[in-house]
PDB file of N, CA and C in Angstrom:
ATOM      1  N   UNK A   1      26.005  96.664   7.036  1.00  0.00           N
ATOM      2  CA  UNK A   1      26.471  97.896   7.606  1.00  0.00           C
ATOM      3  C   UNK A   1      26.198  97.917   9.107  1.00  0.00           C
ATOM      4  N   UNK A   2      25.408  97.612   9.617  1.00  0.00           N
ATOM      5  CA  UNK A   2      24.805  97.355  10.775  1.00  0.00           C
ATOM      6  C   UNK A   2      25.807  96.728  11.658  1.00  0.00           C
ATOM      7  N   UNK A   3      26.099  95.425  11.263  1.00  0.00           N
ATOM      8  CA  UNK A   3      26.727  94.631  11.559  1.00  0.00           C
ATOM      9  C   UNK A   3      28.214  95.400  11.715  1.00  0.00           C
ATOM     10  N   UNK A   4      28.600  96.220  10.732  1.00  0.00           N
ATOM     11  CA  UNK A   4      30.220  96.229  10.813  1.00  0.00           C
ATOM     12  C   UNK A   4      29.819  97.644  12.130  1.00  0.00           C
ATOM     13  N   UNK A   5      29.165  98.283  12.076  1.00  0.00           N
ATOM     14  CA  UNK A   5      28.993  99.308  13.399  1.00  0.00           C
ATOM     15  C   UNK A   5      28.697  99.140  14.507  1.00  0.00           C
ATOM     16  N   UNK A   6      27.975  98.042  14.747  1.00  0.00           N
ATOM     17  CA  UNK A   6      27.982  97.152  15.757  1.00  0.00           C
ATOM     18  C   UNK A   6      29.236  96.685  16.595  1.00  0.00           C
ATOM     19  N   UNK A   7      30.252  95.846  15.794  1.00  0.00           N
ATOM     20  CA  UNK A   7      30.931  95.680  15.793  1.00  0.00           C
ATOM     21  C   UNK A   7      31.944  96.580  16.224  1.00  0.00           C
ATOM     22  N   UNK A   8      31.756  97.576  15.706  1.00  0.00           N
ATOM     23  CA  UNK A   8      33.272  98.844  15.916  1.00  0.00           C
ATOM     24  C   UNK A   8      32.854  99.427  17.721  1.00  0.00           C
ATOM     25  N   UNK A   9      31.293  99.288  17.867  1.00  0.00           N
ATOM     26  CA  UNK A   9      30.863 100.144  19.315  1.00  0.00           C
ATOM     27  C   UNK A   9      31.162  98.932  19.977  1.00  0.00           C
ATOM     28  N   UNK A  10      30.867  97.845  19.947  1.00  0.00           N
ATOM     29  CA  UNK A  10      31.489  96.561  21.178  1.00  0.00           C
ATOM     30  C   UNK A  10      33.215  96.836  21.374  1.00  0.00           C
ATOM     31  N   UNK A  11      34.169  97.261  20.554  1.00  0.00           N
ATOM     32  CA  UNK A  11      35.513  97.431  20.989  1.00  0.00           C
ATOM     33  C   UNK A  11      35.710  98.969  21.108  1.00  0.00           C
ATOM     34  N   UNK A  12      34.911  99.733  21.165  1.00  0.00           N
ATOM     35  CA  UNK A  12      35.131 101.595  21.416  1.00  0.00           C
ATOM     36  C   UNK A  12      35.596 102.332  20.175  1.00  0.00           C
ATOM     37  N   UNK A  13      35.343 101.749  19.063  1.00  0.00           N
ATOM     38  CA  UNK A  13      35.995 101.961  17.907  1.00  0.00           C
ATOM     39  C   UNK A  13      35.007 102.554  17.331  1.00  0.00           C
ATOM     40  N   UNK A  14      35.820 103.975  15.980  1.00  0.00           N
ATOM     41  CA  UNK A  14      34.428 104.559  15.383  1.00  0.00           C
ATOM     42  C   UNK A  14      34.543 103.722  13.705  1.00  0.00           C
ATOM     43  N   UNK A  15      33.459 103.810  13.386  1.00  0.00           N
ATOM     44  CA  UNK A  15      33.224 103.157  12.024  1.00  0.00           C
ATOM     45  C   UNK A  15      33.481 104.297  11.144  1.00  0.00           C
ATOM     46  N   UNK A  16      34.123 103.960  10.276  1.00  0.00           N
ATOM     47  CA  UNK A  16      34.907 105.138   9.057  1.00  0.00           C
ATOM     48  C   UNK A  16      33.711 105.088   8.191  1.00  0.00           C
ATOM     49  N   UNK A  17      33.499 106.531   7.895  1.00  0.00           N
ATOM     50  CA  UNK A  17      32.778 106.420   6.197  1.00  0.00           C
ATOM     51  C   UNK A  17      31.376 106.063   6.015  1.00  0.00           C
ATOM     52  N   UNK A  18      30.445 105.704   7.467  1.00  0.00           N
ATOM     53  CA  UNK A  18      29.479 105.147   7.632  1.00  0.00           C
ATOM     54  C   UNK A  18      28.963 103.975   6.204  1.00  0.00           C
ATOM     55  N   UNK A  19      30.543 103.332   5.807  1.00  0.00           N
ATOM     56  CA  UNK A  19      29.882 102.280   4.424  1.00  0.00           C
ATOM     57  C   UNK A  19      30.535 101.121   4.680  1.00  0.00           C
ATOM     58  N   UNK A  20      30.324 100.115   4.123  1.00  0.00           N
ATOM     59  CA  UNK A  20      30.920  98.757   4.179  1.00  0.00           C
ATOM     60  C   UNK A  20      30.170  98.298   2.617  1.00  0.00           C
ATOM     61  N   UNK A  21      31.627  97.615   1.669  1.00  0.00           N
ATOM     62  CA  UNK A  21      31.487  97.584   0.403  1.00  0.00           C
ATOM     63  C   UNK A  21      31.429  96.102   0.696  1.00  0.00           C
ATOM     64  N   UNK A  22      30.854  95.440  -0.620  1.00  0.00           N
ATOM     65  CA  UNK A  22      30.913  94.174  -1.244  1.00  0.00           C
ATOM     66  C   UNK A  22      32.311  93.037  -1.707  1.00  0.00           C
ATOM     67  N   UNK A  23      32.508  92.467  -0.869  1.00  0.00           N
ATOM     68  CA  UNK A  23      34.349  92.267  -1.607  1.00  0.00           C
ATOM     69  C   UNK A  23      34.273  90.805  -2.182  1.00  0.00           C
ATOM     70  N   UNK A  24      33.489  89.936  -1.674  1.00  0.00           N
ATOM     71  CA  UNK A  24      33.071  88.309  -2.142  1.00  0.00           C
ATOM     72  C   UNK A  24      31.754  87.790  -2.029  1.00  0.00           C
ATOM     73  N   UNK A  25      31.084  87.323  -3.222  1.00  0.00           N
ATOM     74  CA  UNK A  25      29.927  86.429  -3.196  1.00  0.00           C
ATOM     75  C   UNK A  25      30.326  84.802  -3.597  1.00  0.00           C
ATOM     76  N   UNK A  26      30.115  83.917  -2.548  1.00  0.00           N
ATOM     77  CA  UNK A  26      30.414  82.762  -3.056  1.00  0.00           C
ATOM     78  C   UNK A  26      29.399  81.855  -2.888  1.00  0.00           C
ATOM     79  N   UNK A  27      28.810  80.588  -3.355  1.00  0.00           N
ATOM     80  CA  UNK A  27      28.452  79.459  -2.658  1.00  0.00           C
ATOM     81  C   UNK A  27      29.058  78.525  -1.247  1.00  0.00           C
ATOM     82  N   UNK A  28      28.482  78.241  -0.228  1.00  0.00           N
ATOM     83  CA  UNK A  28      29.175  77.609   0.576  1.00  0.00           C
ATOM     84  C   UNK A  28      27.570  77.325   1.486  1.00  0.00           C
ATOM     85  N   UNK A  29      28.010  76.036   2.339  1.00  0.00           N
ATOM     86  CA  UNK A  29      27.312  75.160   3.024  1.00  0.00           C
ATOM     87  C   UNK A  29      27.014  75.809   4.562  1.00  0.00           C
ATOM     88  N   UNK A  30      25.691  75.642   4.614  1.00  0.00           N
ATOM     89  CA  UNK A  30      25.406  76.102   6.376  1.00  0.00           C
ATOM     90  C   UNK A  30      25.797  74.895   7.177  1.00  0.00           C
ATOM     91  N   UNK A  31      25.879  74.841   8.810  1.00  0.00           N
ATOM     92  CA  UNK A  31      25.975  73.565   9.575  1.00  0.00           C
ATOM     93  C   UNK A  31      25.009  72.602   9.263  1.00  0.00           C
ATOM     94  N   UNK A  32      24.017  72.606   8.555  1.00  0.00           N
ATOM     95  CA  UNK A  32      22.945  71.748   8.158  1.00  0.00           C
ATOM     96  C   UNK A  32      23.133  71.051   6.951  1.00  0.00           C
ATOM     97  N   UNK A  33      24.223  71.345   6.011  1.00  0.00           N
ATOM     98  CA  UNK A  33      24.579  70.766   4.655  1.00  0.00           C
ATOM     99  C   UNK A  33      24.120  71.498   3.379  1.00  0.00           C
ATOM    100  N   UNK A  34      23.330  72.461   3.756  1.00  0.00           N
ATOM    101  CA  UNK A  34      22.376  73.159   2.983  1.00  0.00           C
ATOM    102  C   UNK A  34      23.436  74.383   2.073  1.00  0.00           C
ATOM    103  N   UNK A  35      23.324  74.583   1.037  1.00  0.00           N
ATOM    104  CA  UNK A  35      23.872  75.588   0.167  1.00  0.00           C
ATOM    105  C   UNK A  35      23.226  76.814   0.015  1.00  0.00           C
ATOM    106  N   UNK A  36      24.271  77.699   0.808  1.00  0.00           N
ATOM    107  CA  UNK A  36      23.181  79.185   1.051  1.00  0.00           C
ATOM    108  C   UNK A  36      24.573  80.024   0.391  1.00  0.00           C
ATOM    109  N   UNK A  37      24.217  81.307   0.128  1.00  0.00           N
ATOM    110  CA  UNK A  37      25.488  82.249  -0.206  1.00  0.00           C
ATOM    111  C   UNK A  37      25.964  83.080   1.209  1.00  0.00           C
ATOM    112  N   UNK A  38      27.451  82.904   0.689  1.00  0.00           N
ATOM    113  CA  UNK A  38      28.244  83.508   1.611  1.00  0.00           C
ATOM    114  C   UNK A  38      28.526  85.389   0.799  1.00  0.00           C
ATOM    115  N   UNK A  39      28.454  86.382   1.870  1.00  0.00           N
ATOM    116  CA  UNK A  39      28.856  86.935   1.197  1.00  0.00           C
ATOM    117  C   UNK A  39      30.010  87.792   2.708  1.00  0.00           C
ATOM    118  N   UNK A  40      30.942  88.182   1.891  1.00  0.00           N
ATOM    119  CA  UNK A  40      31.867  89.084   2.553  1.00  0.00           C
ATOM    120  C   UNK A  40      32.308  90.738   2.224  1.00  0.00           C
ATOM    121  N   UNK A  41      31.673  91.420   3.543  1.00  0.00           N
ATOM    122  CA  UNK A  41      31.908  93.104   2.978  1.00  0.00           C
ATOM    123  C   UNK A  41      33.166  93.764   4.175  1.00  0.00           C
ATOM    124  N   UNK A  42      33.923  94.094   3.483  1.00  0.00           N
ATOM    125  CA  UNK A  42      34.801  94.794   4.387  1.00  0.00           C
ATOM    126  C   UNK A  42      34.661  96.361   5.093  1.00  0.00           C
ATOM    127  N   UNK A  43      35.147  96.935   5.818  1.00  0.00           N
ATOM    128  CA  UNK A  43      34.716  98.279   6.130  1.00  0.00           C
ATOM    129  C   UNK A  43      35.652  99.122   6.746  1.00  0.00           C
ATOM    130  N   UNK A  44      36.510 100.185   6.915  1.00  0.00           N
ATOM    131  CA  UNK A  44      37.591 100.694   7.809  1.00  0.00           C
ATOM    132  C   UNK A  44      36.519 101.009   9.172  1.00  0.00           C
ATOM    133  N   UNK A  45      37.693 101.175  10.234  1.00  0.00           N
ATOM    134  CA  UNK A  45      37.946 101.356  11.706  1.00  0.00           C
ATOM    135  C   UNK A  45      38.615 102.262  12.288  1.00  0.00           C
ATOM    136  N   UNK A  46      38.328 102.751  13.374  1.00  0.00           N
ATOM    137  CA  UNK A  46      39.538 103.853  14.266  1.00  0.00           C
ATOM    138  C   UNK A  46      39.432 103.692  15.532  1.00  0.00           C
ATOM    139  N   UNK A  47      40.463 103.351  16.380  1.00  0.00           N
ATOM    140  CA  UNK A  47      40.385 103.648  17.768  1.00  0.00           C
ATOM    141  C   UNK A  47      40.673 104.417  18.310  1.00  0.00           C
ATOM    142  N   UNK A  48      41.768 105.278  17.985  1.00  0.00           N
ATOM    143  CA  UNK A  48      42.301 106.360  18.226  1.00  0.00           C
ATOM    144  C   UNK A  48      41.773 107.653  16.565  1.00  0.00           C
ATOM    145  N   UNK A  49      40.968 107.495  16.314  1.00  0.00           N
ATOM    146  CA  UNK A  49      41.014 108.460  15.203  1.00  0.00           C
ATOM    147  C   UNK A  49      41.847 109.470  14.437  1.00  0.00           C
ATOM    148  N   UNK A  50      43.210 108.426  14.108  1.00  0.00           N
ATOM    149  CA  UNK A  50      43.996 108.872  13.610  1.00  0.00           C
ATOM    150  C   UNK A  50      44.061 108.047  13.147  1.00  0.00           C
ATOM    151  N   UNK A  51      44.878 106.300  12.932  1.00  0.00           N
ATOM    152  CA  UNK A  51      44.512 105.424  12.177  1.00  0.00           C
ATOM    153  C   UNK A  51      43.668 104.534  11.546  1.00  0.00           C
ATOM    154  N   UNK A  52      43.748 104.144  10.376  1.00  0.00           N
ATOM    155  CA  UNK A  52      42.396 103.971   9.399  1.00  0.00           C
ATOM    156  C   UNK A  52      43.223 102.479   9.581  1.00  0.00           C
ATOM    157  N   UNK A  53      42.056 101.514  10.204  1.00  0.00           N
ATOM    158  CA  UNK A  53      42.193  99.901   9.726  1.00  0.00           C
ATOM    159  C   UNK A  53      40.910  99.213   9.424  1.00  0.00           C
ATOM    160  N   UNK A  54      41.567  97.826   8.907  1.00  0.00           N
ATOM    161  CA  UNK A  54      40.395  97.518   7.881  1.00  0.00           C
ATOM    162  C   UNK A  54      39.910  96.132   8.932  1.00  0.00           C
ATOM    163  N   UNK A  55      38.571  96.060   8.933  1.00  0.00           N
ATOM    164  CA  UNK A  55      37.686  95.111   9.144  1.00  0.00           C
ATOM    165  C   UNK A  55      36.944  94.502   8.524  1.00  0.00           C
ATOM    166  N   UNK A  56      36.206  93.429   8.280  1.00  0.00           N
ATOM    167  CA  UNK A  56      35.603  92.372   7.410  1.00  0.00           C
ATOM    168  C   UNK A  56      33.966  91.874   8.095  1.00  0.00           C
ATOM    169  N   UNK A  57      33.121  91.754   7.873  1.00  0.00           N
ATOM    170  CA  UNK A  57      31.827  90.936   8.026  1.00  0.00           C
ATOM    171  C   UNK A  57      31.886  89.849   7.006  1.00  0.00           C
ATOM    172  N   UNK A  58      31.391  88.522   8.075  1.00  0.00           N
ATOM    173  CA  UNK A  58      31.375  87.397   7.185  1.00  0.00           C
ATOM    174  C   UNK A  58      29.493  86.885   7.425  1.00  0.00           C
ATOM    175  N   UNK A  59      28.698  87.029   6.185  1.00  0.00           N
ATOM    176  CA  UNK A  59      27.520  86.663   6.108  1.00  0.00           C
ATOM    177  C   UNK A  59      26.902  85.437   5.497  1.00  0.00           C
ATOM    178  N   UNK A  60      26.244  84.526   6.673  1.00  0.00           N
ATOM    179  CA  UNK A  60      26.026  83.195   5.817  1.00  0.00           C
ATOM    180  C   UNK A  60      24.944  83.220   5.841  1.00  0.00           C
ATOM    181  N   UNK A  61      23.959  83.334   4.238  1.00  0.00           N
ATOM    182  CA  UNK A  61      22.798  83.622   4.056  1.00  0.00           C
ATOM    183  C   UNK A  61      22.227  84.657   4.555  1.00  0.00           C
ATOM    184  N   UNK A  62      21.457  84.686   5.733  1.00  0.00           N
ATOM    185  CA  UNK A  62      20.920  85.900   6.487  1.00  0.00           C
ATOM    186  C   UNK A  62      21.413  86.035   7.301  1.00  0.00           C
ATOM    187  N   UNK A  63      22.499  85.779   7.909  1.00  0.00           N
ATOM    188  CA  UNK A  63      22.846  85.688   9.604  1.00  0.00           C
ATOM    189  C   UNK A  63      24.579  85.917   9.706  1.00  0.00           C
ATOM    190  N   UNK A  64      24.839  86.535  10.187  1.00  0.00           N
ATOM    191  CA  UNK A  64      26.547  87.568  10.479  1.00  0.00           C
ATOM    192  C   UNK A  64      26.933  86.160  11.117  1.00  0.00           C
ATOM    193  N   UNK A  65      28.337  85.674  10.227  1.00  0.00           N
ATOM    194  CA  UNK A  65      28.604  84.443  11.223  1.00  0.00           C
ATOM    195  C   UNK A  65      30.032  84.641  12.005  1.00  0.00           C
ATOM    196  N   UNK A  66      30.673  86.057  11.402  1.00  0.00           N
ATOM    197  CA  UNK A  66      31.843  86.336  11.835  1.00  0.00           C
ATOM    198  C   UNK A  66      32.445  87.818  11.590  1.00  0.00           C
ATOM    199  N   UNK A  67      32.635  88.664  12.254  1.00  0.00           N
ATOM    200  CA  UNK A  67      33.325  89.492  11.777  1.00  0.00           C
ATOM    201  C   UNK A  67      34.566  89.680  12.601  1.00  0.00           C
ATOM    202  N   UNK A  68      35.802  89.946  11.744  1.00  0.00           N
ATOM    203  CA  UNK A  68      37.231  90.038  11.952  1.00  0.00           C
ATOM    204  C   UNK A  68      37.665  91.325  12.002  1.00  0.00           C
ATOM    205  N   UNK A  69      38.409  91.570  13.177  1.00  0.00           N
ATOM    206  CA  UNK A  69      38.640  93.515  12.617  1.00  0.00           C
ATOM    207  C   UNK A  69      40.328  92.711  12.608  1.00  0.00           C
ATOM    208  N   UNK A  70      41.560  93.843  12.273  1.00  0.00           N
ATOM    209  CA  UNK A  70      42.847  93.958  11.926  1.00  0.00           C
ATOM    210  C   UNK A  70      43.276  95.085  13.085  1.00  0.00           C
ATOM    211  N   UNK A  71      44.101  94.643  13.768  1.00  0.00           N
ATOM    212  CA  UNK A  71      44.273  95.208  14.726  1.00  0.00           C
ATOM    213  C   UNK A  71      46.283  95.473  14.983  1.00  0.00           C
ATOM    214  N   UNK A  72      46.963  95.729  15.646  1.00  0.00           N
ATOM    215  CA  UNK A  72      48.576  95.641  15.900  1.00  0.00           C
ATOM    216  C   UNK A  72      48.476  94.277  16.327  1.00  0.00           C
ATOM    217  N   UNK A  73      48.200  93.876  17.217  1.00  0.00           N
ATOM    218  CA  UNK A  73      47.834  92.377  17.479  1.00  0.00           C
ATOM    219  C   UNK A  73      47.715  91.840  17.345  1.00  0.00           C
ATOM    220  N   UNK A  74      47.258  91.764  16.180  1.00  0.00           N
ATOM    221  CA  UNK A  74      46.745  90.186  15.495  1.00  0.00           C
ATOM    222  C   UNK A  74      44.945  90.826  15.159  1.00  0.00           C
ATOM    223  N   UNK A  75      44.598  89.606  14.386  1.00  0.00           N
ATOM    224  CA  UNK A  75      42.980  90.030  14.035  1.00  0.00           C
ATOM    225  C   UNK A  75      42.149  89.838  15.583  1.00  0.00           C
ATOM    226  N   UNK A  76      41.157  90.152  15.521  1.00  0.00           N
ATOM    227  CA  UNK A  76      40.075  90.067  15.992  1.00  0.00           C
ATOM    228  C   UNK A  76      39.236  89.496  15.744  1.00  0.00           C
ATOM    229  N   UNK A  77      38.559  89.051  16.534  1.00  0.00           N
ATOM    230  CA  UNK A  77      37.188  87.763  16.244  1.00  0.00           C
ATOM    231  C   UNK A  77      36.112  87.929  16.481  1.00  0.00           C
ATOM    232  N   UNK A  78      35.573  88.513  16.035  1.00  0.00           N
ATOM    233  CA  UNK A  78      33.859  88.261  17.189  1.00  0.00           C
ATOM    234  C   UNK A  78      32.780  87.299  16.809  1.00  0.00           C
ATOM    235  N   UNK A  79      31.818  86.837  17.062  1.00  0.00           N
ATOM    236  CA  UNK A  79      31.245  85.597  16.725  1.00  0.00           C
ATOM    237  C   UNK A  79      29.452  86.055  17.215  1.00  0.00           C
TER     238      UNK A  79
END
């Protein structure tokens, strides 16, 4: 949750709903070879607080390795 609000104040954006749900738990490999869980929670967005769009946190093991917002533009990246 942290992470996806974080996220929304670096682009001026408000975080909807103050929640971010659970959408994937998988197995997958850190840069070290090591097998840690991935997990992925999505969360809505507003820049103009009128439209509701959806954004994603990508978590490898303990550490935010990506989150993507959905934008008119194309996605968003942050790292």
């Amino acid at each position: 949750m942290a992470a996806s609000a974080n996220a929304c104040q670096q682009i001026q954006a408000q975080f909807l709903d103050q929640t971010a749900s659970l959408k994937k738990i998988r197995v997958s490999r850190n840069r070290q070879g090591r097998m840690i869980f991935e997990r992925i929670y999505t969360f809505d967005f507003s820049r103009d607080r009128q439209t509701r769009k959806k954004g994603q946190v990508r978590i490898l093991g303990y550490k935010v390795s990506q989150v993507l917002l959905d934008e008119e533009d194309g996605t968003t990246i942050l790292n």
